[in-house]
Protein backbone atom coordinates (compact mmCIF):
# COMPACT_ATOMS: atom_id res chain seq x y z
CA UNK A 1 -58.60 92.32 183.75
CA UNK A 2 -59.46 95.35 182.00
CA UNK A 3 -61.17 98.44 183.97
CA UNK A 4 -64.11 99.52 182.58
CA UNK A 5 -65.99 102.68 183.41
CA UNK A 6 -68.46 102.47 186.27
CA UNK A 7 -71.80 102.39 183.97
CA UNK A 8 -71.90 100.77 180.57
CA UNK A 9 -71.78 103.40 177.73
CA UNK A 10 -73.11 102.43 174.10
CA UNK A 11 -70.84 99.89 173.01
CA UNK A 12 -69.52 98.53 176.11
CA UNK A 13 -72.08 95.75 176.74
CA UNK A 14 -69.91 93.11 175.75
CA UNK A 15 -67.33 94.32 178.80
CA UNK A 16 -70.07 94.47 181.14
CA UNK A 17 -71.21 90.79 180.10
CA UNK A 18 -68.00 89.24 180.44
CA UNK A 19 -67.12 90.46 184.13
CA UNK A 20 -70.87 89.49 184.84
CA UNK A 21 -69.83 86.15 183.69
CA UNK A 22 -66.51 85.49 185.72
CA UNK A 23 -69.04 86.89 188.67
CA UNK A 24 -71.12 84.09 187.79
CA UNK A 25 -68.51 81.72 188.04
CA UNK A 26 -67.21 82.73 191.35
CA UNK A 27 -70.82 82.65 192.29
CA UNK A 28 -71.43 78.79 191.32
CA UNK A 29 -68.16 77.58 193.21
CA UNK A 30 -68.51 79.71 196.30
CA UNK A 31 -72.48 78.48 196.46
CA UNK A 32 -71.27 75.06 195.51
CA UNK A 33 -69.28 75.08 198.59
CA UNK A 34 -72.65 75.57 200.79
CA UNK A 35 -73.22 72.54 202.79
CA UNK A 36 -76.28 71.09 203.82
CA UNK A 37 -75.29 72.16 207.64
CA UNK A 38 -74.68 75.96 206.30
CA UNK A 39 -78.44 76.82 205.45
CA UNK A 40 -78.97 78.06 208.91
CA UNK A 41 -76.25 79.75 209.64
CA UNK A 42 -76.30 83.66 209.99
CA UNK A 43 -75.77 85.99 207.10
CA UNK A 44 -74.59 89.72 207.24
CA UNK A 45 -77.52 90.74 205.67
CA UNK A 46 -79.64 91.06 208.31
CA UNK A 47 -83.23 88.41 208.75
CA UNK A 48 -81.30 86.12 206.22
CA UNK A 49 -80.20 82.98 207.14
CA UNK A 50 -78.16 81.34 204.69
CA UNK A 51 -80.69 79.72 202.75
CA UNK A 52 -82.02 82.81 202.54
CA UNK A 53 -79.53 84.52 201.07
CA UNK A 54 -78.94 81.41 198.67
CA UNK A 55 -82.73 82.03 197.43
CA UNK A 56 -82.34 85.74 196.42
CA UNK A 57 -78.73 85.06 194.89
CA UNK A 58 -80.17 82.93 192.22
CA UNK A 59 -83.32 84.66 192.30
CA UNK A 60 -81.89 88.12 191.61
CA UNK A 61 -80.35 86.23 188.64
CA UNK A 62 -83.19 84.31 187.32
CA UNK A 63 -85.56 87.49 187.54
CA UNK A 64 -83.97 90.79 186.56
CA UNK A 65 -83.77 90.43 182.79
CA UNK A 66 -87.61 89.34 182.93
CA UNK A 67 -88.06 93.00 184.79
CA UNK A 68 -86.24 94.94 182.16
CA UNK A 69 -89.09 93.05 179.17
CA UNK A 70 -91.84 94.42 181.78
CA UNK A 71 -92.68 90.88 182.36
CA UNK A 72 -94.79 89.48 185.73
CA UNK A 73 -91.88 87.82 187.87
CA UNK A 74 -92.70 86.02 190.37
CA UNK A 75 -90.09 86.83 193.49
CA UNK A 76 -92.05 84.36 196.13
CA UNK A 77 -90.81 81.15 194.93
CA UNK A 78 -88.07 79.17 195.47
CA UNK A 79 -84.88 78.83 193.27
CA UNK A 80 -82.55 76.56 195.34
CA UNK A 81 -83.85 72.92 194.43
CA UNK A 82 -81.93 70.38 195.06
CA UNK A 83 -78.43 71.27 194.00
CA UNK A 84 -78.30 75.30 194.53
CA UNK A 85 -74.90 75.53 192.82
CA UNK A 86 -76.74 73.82 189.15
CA UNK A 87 -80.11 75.99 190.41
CA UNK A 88 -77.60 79.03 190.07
CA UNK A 89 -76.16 78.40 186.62
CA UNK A 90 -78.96 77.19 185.03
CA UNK A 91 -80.09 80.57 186.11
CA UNK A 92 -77.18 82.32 184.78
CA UNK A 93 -76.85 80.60 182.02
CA UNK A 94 -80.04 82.24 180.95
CA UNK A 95 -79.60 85.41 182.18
CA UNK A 96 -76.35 85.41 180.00
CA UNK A 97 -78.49 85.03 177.14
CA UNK A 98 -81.31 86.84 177.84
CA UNK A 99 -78.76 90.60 178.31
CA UNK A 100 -77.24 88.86 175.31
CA UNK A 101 -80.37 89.58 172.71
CA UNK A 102 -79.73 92.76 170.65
CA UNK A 103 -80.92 95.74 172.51
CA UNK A 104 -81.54 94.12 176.03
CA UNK A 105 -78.75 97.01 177.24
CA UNK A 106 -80.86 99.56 175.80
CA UNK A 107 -84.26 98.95 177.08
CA UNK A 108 -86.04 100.53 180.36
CA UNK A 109 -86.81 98.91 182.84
CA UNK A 110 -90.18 99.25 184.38
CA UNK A 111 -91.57 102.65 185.57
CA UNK A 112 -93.72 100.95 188.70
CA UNK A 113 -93.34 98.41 191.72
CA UNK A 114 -95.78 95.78 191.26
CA UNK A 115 -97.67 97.73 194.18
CA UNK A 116 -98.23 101.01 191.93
CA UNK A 117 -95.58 103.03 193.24
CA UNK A 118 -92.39 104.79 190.86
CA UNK A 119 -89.54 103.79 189.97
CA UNK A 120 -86.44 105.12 188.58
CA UNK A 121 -86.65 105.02 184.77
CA UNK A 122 -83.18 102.82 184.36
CA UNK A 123 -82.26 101.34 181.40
CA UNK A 124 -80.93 97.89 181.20
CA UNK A 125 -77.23 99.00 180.60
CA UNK A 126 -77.66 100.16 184.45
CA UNK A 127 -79.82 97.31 185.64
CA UNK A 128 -76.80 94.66 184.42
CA UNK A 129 -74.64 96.42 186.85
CA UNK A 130 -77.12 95.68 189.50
CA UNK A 131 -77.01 92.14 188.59
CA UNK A 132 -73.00 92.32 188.64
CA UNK A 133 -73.22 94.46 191.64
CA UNK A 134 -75.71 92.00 194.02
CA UNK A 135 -74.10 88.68 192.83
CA UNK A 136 -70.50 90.11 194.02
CA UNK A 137 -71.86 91.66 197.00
CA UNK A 138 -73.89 88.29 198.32
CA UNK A 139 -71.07 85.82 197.36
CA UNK A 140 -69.18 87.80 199.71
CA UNK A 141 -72.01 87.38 201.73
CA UNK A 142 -72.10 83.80 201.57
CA UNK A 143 -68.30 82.88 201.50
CA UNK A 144 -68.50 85.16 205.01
CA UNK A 145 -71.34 82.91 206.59
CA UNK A 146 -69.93 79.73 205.36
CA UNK A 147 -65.28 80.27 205.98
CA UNK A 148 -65.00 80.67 202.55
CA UNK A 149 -62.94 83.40 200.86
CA UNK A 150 -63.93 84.46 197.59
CA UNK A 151 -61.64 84.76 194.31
CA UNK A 152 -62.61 87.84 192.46
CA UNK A 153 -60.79 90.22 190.52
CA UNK A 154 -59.27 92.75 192.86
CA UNK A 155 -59.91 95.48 190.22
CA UNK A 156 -63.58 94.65 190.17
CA UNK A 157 -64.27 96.07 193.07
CA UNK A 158 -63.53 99.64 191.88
CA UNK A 159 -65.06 99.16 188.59
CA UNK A 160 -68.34 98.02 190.79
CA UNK A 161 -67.82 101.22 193.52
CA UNK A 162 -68.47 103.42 190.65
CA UNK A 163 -71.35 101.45 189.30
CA UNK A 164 -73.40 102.18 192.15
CA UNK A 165 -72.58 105.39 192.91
CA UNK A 166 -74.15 106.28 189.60
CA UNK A 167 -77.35 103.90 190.26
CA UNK A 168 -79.87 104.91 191.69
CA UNK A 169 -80.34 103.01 195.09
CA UNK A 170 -82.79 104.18 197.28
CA UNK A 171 -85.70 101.66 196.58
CA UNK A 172 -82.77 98.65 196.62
CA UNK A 173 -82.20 99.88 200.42
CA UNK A 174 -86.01 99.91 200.90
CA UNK A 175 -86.53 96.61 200.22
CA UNK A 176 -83.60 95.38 202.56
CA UNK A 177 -81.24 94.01 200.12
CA UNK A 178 -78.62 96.27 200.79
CA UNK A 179 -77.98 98.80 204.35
CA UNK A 180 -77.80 102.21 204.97
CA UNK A 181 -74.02 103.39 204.00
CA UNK A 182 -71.53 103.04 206.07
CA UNK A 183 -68.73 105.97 206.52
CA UNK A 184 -65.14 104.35 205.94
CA UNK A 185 -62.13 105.92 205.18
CA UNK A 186 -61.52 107.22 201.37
CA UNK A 187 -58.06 105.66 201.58
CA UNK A 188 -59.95 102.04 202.16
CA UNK A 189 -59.44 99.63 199.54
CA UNK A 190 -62.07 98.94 196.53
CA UNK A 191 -63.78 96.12 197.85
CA UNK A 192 -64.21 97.34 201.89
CA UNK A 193 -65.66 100.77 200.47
CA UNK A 194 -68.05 99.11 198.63
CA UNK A 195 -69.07 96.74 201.18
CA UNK A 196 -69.44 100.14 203.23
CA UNK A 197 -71.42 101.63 200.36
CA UNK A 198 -73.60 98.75 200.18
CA UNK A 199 -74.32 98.61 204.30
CA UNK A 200 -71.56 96.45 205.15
CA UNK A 201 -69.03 96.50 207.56
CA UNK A 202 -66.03 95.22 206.62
């Protein structure tokens, strides 16, 4: 796989879109995986269950290109259904689309929580990354919680560390998604420093 730069720069959308895609398709088979006995089971991410995590996943997926058109999204309801691994890619197969329409890279997201309070003007170019970025990140998750071992790219990794170093995170580790960092040696592979970046220990 190709490396790409850690944001996506005019004209690199269509690089960005196609490693969000192969993360989608890890995604589906690690969360197709998830058995009915899993949902309970314990999570890294700490107050999530499995089923938890399962519901943000998709939901993270369904949502964030409705953000970025300063649409209402609705984050309280509940994306599994009754196959979680078809919930997911019916999910991405519209988010797909939706970063696919002409200019979706270039537009900001919103400047205000639903609450009132700022947010970082990002545009969606940086916002795609945090879909990349929180798919990879919780089917990790998941594969952890349920003996799985996921199948991604080992390149990815480094192309993703980069991503959110340059994002701003501070209201994603507010809301609990993601930890405080976690020091780890520079000489650490890709994927454990970003699990360390991200509040994981690896």
């Amino acid at each position: 796989m190709e490396e790409h730069s850690g944001v996506a720069a005019k004209g690199d959308g269509m690089s960005v879109l196609i490693l969000l895609e192969k993360v989608y398709e890890e995604a589906e088979r690690v969360i197709a995986n998830v058995s009915p006995d899993d949902m309970q089971k314990p999570t890294p991410c700490d107050d999530w269950a499995v089923r938890d995590l399962l519901n943000h996943t998709i939901s993270a997926v369904a949502l964030l290109p409705t953000v970025v058109r300063n649409e209402t999204a609705d984050w309280s309801q509940d994306f599994l259904g009754s196959d979680p691994a078809a919930s997911f890619r019916a999910a991405a197969t519209v988010n797909l689309a939706a970063w696919r329409i002409p200019g979706a890279l270039d537009t900001p997201g919103p400047e205000k929580e639903e609450d009132g309070s700022p947010l970082p003007v990002v545009p969606g170019a940086k916002l795609v990354y945090m879909n990349l970025v929180d798919t990879f990140v919780h089917t990790t998750d998941l594969a952890k919680a349920t003996g799985q071992t996921p199948d991604f790219d080992p390149n990815l990794a480094k192309t993703l560390l980069a991503a959110v170093q340059a994002i701003p995170f501070d209201s994603a580790r507010a809301s609990g998604a993601f930890g405080t960092k976690v020091e780890i040696s520079e000489e650490a592979p890709p994927v454990d420093r970003l699990l360390a970046f991200l509040g994981r220990r690896p």
